[in-house]
N, C-alpha and C. Protein backbone atom coordinates (compact mmCIF):
# COMPACT_ATOMS: atom_id res chain seq x y z
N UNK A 1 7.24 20.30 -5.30
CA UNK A 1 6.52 19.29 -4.55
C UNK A 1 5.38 18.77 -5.40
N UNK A 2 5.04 17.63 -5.22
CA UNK A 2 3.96 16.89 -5.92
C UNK A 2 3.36 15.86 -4.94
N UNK A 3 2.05 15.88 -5.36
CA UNK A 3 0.82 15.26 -4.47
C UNK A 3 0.29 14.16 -5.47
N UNK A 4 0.24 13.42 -4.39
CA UNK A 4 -0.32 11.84 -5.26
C UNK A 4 -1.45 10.93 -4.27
N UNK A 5 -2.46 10.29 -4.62
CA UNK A 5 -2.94 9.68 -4.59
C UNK A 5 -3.73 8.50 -4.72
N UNK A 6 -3.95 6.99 -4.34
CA UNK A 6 -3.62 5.66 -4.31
C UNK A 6 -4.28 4.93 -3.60
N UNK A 7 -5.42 4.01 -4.29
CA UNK A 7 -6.67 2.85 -3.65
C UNK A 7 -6.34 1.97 -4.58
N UNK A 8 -6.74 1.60 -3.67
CA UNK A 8 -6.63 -0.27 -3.98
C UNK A 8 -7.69 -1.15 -2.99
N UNK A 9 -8.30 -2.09 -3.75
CA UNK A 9 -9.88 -2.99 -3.15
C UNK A 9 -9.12 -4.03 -3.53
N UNK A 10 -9.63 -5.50 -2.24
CA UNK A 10 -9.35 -7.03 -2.61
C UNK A 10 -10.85 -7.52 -2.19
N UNK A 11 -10.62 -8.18 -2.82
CA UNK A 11 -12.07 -9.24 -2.61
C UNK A 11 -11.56 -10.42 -1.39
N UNK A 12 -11.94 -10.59 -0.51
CA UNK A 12 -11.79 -11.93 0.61
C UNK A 12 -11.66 -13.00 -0.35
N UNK A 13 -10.48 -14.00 -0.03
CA UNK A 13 -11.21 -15.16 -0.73
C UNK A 13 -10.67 -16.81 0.70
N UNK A 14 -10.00 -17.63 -0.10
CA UNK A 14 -9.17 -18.80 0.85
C UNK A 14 -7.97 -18.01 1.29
N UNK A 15 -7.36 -18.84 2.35
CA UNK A 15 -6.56 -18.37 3.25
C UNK A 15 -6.33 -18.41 4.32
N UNK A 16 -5.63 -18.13 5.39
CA UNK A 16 -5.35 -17.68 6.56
C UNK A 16 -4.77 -16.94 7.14
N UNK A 17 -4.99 -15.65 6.42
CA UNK A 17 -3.62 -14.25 6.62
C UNK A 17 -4.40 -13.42 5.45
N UNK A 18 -3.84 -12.00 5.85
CA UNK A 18 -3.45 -11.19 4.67
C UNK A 18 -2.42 -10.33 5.23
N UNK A 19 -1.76 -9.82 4.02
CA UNK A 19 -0.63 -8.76 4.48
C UNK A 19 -0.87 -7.13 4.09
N UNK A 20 -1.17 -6.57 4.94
CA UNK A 20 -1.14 -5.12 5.09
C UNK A 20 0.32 -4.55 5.65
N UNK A 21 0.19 -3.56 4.46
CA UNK A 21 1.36 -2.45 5.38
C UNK A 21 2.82 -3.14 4.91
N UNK A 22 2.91 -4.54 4.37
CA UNK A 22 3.98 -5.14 4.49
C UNK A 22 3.90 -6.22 5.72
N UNK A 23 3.02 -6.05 6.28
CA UNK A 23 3.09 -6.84 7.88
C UNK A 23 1.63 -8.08 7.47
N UNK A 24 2.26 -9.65 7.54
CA UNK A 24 1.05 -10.72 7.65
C UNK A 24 0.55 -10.74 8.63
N UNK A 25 -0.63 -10.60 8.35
CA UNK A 25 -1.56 -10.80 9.92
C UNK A 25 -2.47 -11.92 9.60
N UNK A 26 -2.79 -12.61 10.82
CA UNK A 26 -3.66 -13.77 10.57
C UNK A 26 -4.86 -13.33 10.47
N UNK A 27 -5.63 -14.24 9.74
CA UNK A 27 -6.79 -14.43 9.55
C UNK A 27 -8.05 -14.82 9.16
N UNK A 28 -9.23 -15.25 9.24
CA UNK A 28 -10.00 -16.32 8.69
C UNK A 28 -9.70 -16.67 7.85
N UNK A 29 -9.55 -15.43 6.52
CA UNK A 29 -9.32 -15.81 5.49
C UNK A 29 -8.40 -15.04 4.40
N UNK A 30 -8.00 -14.99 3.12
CA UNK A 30 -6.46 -14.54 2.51
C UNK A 30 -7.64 -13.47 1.79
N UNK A 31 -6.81 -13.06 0.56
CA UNK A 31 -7.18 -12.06 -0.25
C UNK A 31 -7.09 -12.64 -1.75
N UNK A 32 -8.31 -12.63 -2.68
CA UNK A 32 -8.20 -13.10 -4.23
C UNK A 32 -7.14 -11.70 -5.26
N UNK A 33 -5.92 -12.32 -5.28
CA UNK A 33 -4.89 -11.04 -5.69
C UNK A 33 -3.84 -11.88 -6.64
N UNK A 34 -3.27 -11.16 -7.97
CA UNK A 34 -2.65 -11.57 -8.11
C UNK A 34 -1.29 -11.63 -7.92
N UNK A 35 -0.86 -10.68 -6.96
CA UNK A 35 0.29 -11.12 -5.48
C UNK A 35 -0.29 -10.92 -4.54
N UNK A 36 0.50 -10.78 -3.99
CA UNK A 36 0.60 -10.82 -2.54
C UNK A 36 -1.14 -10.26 -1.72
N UNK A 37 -1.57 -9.16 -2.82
CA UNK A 37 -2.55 -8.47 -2.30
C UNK A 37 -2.78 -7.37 -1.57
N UNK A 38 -1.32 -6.79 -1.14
CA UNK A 38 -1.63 -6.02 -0.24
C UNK A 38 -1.86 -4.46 -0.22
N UNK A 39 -3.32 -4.52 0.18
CA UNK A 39 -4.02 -3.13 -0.81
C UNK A 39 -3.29 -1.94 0.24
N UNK A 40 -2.80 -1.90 1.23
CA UNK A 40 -1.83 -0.58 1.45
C UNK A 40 -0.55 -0.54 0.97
N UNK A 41 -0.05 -0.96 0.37
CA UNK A 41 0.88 -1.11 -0.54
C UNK A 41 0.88 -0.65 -1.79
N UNK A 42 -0.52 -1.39 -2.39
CA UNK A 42 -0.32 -0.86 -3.49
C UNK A 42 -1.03 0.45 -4.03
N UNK A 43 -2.22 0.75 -2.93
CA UNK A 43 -2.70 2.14 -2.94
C UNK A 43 -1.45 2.88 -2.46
N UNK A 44 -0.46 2.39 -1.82
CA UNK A 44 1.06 3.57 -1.84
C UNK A 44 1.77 3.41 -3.02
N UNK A 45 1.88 2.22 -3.82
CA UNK A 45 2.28 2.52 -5.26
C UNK A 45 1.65 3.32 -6.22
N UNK A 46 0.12 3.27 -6.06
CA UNK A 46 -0.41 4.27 -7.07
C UNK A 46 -0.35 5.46 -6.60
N UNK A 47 -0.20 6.39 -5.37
CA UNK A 47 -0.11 7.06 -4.98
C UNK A 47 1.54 7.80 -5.63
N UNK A 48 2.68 6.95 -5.31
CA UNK A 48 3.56 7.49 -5.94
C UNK A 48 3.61 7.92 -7.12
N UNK A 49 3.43 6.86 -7.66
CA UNK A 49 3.60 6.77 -9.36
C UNK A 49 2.78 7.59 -9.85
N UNK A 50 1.70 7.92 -8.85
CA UNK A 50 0.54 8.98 -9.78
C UNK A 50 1.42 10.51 -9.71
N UNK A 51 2.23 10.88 -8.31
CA UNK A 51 2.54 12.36 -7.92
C UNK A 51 4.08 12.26 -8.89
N UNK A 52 4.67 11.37 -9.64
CA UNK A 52 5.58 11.52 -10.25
C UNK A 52 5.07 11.51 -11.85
N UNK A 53 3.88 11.07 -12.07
CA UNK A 53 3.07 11.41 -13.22
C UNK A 53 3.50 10.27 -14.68
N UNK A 54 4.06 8.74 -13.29
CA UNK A 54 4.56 7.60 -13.96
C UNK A 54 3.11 6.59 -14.24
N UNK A 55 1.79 7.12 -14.18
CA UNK A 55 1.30 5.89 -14.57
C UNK A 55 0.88 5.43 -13.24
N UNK A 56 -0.20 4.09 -13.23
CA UNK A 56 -0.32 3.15 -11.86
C UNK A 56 0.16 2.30 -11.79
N UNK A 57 -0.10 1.26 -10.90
CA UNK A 57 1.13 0.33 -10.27
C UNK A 57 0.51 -0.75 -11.71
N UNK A 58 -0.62 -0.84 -12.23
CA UNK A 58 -1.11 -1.74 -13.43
C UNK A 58 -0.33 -1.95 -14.76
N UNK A 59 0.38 -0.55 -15.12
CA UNK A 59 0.86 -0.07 -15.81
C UNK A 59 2.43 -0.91 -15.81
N UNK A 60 2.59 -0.46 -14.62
CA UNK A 60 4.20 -1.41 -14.01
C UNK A 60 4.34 -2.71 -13.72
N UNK A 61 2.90 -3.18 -13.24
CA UNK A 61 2.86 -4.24 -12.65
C UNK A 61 2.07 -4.92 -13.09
N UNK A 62 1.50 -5.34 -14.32
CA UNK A 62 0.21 -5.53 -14.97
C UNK A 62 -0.02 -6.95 -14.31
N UNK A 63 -1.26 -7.54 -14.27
CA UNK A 63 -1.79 -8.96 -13.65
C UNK A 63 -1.85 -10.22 -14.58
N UNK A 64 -1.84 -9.74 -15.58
CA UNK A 64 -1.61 -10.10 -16.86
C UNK A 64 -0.25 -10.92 -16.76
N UNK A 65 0.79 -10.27 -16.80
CA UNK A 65 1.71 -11.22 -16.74
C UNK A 65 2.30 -11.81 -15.45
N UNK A 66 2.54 -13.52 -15.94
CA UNK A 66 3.24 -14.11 -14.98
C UNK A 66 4.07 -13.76 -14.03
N UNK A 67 5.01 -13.08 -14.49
CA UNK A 67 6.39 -12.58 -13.39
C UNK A 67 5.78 -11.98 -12.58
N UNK A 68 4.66 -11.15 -11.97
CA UNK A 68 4.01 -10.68 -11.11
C UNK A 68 3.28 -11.77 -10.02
N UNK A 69 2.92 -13.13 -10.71
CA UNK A 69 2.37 -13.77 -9.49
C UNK A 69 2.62 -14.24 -8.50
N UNK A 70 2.02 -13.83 -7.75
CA UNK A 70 2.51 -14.23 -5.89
C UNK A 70 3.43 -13.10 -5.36
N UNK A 71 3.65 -11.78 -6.36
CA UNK A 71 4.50 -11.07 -5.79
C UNK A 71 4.45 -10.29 -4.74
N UNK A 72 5.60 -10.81 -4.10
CA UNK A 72 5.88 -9.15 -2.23
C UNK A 72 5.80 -8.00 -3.00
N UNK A 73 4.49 -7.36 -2.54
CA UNK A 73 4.22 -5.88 -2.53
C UNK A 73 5.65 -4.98 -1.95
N UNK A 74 6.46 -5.57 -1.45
CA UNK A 74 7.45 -4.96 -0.68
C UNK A 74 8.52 -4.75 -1.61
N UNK A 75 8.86 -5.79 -2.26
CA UNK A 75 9.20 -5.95 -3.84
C UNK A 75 8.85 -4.98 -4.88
N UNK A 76 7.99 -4.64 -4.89
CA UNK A 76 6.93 -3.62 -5.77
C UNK A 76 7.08 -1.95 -5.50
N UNK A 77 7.04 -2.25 -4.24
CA UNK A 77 7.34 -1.07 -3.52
C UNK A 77 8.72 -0.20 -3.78
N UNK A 78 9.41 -1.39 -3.33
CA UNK A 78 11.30 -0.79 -3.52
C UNK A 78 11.56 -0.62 -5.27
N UNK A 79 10.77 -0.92 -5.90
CA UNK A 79 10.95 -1.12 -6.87
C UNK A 79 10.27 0.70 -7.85
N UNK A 80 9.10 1.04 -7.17
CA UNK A 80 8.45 2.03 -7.11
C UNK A 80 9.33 3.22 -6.71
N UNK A 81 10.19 3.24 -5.79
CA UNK A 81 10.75 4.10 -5.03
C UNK A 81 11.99 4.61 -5.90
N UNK A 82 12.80 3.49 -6.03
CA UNK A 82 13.79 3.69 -7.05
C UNK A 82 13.75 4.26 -8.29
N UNK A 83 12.28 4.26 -8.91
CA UNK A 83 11.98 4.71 -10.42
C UNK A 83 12.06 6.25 -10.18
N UNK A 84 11.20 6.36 -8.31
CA UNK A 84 11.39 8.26 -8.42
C UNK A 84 12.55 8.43 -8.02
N UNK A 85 13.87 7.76 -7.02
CA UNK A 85 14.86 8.08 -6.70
C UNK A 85 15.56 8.85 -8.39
N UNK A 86 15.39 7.93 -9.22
CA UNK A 86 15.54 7.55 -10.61
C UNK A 86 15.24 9.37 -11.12
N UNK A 87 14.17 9.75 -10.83
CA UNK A 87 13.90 10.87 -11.56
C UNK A 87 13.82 12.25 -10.68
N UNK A 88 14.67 12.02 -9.66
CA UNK A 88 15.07 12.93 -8.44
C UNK A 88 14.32 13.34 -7.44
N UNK A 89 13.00 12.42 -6.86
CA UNK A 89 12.08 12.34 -6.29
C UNK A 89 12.76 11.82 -4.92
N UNK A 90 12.23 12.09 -3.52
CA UNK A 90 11.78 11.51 -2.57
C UNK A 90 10.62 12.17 -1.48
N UNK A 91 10.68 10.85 -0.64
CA UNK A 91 9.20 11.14 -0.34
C UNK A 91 9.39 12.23 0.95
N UNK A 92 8.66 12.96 0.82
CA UNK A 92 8.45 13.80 2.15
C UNK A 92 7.51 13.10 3.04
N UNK A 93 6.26 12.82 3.08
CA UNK A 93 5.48 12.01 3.86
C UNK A 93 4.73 11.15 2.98
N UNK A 94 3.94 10.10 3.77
CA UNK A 94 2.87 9.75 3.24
C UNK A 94 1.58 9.11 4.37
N UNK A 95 0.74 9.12 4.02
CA UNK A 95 -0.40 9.25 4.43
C UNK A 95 -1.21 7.98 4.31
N UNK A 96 -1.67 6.80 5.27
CA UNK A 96 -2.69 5.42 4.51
C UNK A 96 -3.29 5.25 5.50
N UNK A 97 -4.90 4.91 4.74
CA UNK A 97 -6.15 4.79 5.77
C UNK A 97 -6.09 3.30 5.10
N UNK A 98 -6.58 2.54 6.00
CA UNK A 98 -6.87 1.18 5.87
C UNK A 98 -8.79 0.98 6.05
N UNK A 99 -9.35 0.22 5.18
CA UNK A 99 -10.54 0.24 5.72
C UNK A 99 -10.63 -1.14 5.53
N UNK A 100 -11.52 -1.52 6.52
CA UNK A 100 -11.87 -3.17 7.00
C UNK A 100 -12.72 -3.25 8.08
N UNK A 101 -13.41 -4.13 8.16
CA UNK A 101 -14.07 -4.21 9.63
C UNK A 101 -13.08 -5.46 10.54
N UNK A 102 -12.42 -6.24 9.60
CA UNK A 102 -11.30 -7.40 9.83
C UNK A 102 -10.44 -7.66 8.91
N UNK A 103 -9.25 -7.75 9.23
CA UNK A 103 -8.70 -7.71 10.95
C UNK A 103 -8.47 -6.44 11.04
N UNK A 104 -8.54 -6.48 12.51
CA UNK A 104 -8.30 -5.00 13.44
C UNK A 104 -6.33 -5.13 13.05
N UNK A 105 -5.67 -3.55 13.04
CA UNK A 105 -4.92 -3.12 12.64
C UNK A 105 -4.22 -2.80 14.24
N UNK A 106 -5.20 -1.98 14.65
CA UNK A 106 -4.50 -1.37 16.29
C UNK A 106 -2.86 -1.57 16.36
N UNK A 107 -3.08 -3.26 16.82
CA UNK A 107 -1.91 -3.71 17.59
C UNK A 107 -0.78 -3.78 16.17
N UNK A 108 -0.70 -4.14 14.75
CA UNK A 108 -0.13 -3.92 14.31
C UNK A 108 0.63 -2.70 13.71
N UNK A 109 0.19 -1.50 13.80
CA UNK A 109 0.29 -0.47 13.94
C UNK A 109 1.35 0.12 13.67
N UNK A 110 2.25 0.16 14.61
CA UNK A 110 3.63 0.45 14.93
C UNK A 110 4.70 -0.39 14.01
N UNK A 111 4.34 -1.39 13.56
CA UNK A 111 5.47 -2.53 13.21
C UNK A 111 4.22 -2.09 11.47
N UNK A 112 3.51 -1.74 11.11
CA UNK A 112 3.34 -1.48 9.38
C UNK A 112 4.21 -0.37 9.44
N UNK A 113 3.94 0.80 10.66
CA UNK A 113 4.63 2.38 10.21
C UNK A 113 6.00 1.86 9.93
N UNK A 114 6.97 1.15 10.95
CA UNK A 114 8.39 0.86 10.22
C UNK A 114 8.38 0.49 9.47
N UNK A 115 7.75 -0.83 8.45
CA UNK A 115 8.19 -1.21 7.27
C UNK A 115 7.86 -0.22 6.43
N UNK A 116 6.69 0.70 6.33
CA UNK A 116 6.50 1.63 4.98
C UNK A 116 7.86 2.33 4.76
N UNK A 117 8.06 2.75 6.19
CA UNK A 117 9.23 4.09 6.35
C UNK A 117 9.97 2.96 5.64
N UNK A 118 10.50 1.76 6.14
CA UNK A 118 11.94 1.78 5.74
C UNK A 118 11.46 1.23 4.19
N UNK A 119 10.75 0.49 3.70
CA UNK A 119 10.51 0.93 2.11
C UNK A 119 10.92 2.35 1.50
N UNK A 120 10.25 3.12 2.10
CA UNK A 120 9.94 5.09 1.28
C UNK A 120 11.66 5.33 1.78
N UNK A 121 12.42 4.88 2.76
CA UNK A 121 13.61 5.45 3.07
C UNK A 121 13.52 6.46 3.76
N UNK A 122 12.51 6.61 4.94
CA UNK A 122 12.13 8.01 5.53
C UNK A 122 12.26 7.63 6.96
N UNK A 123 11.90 8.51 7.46
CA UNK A 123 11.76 8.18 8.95
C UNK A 123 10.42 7.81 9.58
N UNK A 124 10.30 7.12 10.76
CA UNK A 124 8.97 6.57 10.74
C UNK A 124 7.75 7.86 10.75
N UNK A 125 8.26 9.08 11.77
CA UNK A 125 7.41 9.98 11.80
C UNK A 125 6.76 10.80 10.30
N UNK A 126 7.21 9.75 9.17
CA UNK A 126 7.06 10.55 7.73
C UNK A 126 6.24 9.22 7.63
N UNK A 127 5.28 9.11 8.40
CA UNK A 127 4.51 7.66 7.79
C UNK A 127 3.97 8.04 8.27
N UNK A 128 2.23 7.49 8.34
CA UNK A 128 1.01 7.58 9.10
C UNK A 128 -0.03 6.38 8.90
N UNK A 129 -0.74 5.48 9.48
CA UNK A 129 -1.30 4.64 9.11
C UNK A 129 -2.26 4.60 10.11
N UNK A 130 -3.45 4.60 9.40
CA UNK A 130 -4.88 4.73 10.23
C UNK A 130 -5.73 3.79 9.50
N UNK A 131 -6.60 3.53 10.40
CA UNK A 131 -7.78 2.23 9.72
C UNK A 131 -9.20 3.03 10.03
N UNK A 132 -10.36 2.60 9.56
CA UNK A 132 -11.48 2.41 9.88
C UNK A 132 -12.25 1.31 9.13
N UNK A 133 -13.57 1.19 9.78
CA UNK A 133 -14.61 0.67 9.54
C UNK A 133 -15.29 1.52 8.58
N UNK A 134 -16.40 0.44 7.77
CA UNK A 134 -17.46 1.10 6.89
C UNK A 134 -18.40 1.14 7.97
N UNK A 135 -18.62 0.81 9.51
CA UNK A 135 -20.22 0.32 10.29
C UNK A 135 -20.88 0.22 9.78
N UNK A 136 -20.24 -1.47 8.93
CA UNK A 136 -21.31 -2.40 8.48
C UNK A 136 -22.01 -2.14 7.10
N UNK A 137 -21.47 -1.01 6.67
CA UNK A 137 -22.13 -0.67 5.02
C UNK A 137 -21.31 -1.02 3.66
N UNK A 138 -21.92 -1.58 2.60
CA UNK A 138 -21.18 -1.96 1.69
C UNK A 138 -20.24 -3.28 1.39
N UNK A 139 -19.28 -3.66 0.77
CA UNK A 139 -19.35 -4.90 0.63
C UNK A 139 -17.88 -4.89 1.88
N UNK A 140 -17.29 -3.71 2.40
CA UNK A 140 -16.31 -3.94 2.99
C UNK A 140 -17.21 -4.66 4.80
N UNK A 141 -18.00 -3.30 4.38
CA UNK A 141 -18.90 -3.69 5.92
C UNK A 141 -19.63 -5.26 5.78
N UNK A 142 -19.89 -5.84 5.12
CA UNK A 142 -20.63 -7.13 4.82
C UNK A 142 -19.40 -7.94 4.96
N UNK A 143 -17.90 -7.87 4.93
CA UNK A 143 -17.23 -8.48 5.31
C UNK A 143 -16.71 -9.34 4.15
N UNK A 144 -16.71 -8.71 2.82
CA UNK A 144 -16.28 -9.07 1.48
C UNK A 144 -14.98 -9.36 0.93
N UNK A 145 -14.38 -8.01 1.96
CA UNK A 145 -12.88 -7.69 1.77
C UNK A 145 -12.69 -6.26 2.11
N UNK A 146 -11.37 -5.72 1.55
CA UNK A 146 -10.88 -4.50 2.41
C UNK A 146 -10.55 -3.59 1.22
N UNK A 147 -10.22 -2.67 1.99
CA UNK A 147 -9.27 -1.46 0.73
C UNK A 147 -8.62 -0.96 1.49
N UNK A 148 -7.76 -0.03 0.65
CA UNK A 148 -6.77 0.66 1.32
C UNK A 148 -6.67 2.29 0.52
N UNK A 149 -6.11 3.61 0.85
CA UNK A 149 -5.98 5.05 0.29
C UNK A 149 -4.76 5.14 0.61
N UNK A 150 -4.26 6.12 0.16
CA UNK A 150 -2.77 6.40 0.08
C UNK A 150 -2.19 8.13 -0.35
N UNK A 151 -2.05 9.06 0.37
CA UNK A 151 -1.87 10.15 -0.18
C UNK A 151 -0.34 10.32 0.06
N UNK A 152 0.36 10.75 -0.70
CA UNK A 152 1.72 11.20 -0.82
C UNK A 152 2.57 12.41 -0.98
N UNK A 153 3.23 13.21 -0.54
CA UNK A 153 3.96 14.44 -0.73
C UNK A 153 5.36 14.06 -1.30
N UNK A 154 5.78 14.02 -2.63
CA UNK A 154 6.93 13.99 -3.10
C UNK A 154 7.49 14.90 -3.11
N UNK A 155 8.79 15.25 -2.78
CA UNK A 155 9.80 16.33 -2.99
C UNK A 155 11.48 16.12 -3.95
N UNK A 156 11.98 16.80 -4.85
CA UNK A 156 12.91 16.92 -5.40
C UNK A 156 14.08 16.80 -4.35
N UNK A 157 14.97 15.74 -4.77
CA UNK A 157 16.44 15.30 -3.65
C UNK A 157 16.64 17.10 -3.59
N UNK A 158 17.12 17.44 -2.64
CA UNK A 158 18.13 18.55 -1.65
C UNK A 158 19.63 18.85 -2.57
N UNK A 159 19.91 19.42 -3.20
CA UNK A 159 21.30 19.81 -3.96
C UNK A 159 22.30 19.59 -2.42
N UNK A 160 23.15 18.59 -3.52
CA UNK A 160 24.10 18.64 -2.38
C UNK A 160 25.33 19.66 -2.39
């Protein structure tokens, strides 16, 4: 078994949405990213890639180059998964705190836990997704932008 862990910060910028979890949610305003942005995503890519001891998602996914812009984190993701399928990895659980003061997560909730699962190929109860607030401290609490954490339990495929 191997343990991994995975943050990721966006700065607020233009927009009307951001996508967490895999799921767009509306909102005042988007995220300055060079895809998609979506920092629970990719704090679950560094999270993997760190407990398989592949490097971060920068490494894979550098910002630097073109072919990355505007890219679905979801894209990134399946793409992540396959490298450990690749080296006889899957996921046992994983673990993501969302922090933001906006947008509220609540009601989306249920509909991020299915997409992670069906990204990781797990079942939903092998997902967990929780949010908080900074109350108001720092640049998340000032309403700057968000982050996201990501802890992971990888396990070696089951001999068939």
């Amino acid at each position: 078994m191997r343990i991994g862990f995975g943050t990721d910060i966006h700065a607020f910028g233009p927009g009307d949405s951001v996508v967490i979890a895999g799921v767009r949610l509306p909102h005042s305003r988007g995220v300055r990213a060079h895809s998609d942005g979506d920092v629970a995503l990719h704090a679950l890519c560094d999270a993997l890639l760190g407990a398989a001891g592949l490097g971060d998602i920068g490494m894979h996914f550098p910002d630097t180059d073109p072919k990355w812009k505007g890219a679905d984190s979801r894209e990134l993701t399946r793409h992540v998964v396959a490298l450990l399928a690749a080296r006889g990895y899957v996921v046992a659980n994983a673990d993501l705190t969302i922090l933001a003061e906006s947008p509220r997560i609540g009601r989306h909730r249920d509909e991020m836990r299915r997409t992670v699962a069906r990204l990781l190929a797990v079942e939903d109860n092998q997902v967990n997704i929780k949010a908080t607030t900074t109350e108001g401290l720092g640049f998340i609490g000032r309403g700057e932008g968000l982050a996201a954490q990501a802890v992971v339990l990888l396990q070696r495929h089951a001999p068939r």
